[in-house]
Protein backbone atom coordinates (compact mmCIF):
# COMPACT_ATOMS: atom_id res chain seq x y z
CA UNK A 1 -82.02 119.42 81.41
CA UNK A 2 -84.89 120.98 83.39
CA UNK A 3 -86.21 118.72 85.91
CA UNK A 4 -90.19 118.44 86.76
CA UNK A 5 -90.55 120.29 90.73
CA UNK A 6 -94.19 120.12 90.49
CA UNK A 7 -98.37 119.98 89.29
CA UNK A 8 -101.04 122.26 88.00
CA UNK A 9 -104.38 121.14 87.56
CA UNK A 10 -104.85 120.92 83.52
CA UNK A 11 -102.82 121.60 80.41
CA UNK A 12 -104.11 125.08 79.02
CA UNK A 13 -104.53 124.90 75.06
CA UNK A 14 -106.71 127.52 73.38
CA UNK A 15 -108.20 128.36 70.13
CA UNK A 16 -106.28 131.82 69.12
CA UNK A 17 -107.56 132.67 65.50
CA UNK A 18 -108.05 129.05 64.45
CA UNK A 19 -105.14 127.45 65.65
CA UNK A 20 -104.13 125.60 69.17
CA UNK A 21 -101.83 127.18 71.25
CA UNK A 22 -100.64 127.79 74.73
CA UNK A 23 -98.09 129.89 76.57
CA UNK A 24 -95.30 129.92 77.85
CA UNK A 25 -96.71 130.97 80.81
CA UNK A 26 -99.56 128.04 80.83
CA UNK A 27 -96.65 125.69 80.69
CA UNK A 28 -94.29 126.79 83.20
CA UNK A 29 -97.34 126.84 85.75
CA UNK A 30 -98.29 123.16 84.57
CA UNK A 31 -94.21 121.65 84.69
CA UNK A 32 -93.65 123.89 87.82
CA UNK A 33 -91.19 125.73 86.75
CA UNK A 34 -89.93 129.45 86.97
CA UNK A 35 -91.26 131.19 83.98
CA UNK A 36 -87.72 133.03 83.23
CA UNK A 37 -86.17 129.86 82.91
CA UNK A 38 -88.91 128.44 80.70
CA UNK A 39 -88.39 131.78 78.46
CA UNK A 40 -84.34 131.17 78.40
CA UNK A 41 -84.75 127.76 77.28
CA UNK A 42 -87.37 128.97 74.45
CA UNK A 43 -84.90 131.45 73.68
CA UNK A 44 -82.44 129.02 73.41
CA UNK A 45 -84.07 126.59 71.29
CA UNK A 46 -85.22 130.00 68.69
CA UNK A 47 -81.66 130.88 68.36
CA UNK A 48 -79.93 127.66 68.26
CA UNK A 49 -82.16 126.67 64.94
CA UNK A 50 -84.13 129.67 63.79
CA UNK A 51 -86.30 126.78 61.92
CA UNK A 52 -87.81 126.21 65.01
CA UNK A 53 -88.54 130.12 65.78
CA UNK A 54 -91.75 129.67 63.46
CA UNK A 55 -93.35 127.34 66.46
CA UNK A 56 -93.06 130.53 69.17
CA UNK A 57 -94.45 133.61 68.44
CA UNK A 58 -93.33 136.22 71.36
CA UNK A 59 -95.54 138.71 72.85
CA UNK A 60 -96.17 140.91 75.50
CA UNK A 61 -99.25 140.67 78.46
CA UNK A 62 -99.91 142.88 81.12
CA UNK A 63 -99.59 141.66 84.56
CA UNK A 64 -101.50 143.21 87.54
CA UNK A 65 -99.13 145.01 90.07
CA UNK A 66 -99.99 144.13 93.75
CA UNK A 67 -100.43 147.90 94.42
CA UNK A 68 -102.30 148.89 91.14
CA UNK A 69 -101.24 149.48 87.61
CA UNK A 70 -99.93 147.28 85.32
CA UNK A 71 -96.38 145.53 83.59
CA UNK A 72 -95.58 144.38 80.84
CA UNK A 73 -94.26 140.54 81.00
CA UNK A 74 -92.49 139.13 77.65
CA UNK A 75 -94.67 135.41 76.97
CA UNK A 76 -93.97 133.26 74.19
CA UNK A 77 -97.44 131.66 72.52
CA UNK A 78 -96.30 128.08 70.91
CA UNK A 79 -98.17 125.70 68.78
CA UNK A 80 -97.73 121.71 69.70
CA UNK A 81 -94.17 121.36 67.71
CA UNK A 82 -93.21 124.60 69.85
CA UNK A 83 -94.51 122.52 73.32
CA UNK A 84 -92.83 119.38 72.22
CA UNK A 85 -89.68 121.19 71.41
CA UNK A 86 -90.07 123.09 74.61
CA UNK A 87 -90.72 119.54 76.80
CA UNK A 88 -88.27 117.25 75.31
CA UNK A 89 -85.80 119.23 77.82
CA UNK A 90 -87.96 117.82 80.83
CA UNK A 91 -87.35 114.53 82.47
CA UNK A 92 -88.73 112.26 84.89
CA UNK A 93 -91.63 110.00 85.50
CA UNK A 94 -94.14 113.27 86.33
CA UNK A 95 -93.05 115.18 83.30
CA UNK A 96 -94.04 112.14 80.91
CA UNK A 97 -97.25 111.97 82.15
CA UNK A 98 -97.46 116.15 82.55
CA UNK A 99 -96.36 115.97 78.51
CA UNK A 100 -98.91 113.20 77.78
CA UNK A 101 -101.39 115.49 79.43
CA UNK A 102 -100.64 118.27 77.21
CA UNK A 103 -100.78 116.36 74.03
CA UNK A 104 -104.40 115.23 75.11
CA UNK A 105 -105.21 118.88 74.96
CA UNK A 106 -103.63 119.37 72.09
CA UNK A 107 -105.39 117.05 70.12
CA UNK A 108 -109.00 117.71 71.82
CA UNK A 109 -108.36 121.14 70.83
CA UNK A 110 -107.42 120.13 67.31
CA UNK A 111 -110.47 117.71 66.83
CA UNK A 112 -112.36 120.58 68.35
CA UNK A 113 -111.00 123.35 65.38
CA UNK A 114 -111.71 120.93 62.74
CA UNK A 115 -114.90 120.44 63.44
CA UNK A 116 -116.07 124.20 63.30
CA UNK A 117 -113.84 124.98 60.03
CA UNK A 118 -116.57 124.91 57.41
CA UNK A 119 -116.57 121.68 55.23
CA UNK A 120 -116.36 122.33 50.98
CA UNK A 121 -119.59 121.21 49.34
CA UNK A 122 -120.17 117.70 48.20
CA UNK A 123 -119.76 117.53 44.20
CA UNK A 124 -123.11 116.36 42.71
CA UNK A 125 -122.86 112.82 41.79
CA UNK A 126 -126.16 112.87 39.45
CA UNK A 127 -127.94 115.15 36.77
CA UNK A 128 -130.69 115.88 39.21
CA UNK A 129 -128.16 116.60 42.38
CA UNK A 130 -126.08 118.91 39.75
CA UNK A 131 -129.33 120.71 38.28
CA UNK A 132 -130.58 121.23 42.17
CA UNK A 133 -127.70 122.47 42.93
CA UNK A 134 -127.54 125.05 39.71
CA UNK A 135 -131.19 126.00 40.66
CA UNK A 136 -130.07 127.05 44.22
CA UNK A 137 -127.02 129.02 43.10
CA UNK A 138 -129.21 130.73 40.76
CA UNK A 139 -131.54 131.98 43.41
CA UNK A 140 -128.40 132.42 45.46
CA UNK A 141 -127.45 135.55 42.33
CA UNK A 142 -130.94 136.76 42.15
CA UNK A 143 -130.84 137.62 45.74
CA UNK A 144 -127.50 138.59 45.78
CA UNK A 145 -128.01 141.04 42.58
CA UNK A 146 -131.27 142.32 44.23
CA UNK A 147 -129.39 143.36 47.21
CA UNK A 148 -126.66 144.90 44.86
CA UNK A 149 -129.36 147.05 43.28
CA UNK A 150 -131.06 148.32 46.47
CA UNK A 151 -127.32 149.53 47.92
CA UNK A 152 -126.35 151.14 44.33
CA UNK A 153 -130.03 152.98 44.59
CA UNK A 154 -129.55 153.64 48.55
CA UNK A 155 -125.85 155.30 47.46
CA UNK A 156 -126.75 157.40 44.64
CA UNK A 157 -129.74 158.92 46.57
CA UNK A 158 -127.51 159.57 49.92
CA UNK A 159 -124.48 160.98 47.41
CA UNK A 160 -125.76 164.96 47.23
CA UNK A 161 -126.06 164.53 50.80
CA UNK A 162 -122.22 163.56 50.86
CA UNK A 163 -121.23 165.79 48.73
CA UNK A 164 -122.88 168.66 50.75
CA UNK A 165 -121.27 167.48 53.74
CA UNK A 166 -118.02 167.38 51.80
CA UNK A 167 -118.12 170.79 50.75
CA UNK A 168 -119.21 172.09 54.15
CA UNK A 169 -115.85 170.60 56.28
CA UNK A 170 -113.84 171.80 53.25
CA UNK A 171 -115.06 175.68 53.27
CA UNK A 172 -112.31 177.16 55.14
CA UNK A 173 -113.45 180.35 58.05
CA UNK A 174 -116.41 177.59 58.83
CA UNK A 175 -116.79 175.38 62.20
CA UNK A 176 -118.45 172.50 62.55
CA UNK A 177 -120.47 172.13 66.43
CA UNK A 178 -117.65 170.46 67.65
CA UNK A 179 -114.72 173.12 66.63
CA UNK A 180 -117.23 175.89 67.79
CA UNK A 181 -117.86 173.86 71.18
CA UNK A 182 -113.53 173.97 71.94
CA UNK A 183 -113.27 177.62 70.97
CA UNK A 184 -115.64 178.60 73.83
C-alpha cells in the first residue's frame, strides 16, 4: 500500500473532449508521491484486470529540459473509476480527505459538463405548441434549402474555373510560380 507523504493545493480535474479527467501526473503531485511509482501501480492495476484498462488511457507530454529542449514523459489520463481505482491503494487520515477532495472535483466538473451538453427539445404537449413548433421547422427548411441553392449556384459558376486549374497542374513540361521559384 502507498502511504500519503504529503499536500498540493487542489485536485486537478479537466474537461478533455466532454469528459472529466485528470492525470496521473495531477495526482501524484496532489498524494505526494513519486510519479514512477504512481505509473507502476497504474500499470499494475491495467494488467492485473484489463477491465479496468478502459479507465486509463496512456499518453505521452513533453516536459521542459532545464537546459532547453524537450522529453517525452509517459502520463496516464484517468476518468473518476480510474482515480478511485488508483486511490483505494492510499491510506491514512490525509489521503481520505486528499480522495474526498478529488471526488469534489470530480463531481463539480461533472455537474459542470452536464450543464453545457445541449438539452433534447421538449415534446409539444398541445395542438398549438405542436403546430408552432411545425411552423418553425418549416422556416428552419426554407432557409436551409435557400442556402443549399445559393452554394449549388456559387459551385457550378466557380467549376470551369476548377477545371481550368485542373488541367493546368496536370499538363506535364508546365510549372506553376512555386516549381519555377525552386528551379532558380
Amino acid at each position: 500500500m502507498l502511504t500519503l507523504t504529503g499536500t498540493a493545493p487542489a485536485p486537478l480535474v479537466a474537461n478533455v473532449n466532454g469528459r472529466a479527467l485528470t492525470t496521473s501526473r495531477a495526482v501524484a503531485e496532489y498524494f505526494g508521491k513519486e510519479h514512477r511509482n504512481v505509473l507502476r501501480v497504474i500499470d499494475e492495476i491495467a494488467t492485473t484486470e484489463p477491465a479496468c484498462s478502459l479507465h486509463f488511457e496512456q499518453t505521452f507530454v513533453a516536459v521542459p529540459m532545464p537546459r532547453g529542449g524537450y522529453r517525452d514523459e509517459r502520463i496516464y489520463r484517468m476518468d473518476r473509476d480510474g482515480f478511485t481505482l488508483l486511490a483505494m491503494g492510499f491510506t491514512g487520515a490525509e489521503a481520505l480527505r486528499f480522495k474526498l477532495a478529488y471526488i469534489a472535483a470530480f463531481n463539480r466538473m461533472e455537474a459542470a459538463l452536464t450543464q453545457q451538453e445541449p438539452q433534447a427539445p421538449a415534446v409539444p404537449q398541445t395542438l398549438p405548441e405542436a403546430l408552432r413548433l411545425a411552423a418553425d421547422l418549416a422556416d428552419r427548411v426554407g432557409q436551409l434549402s435557400e442556402r443549399v441553392e445559393q452554394q449549388a449556384e456559387q459551385l457550378a459558376e466557380d467549376a470551369p474555373k476548377v477545371q481550368a486549374f485542373d488541367r493546368f497542374m496536370d499538363d506535364e513540361g508546365l510549372f506553376g510560380i512555386r516549381e519555377a521559384a525552386r528551379m532558380t
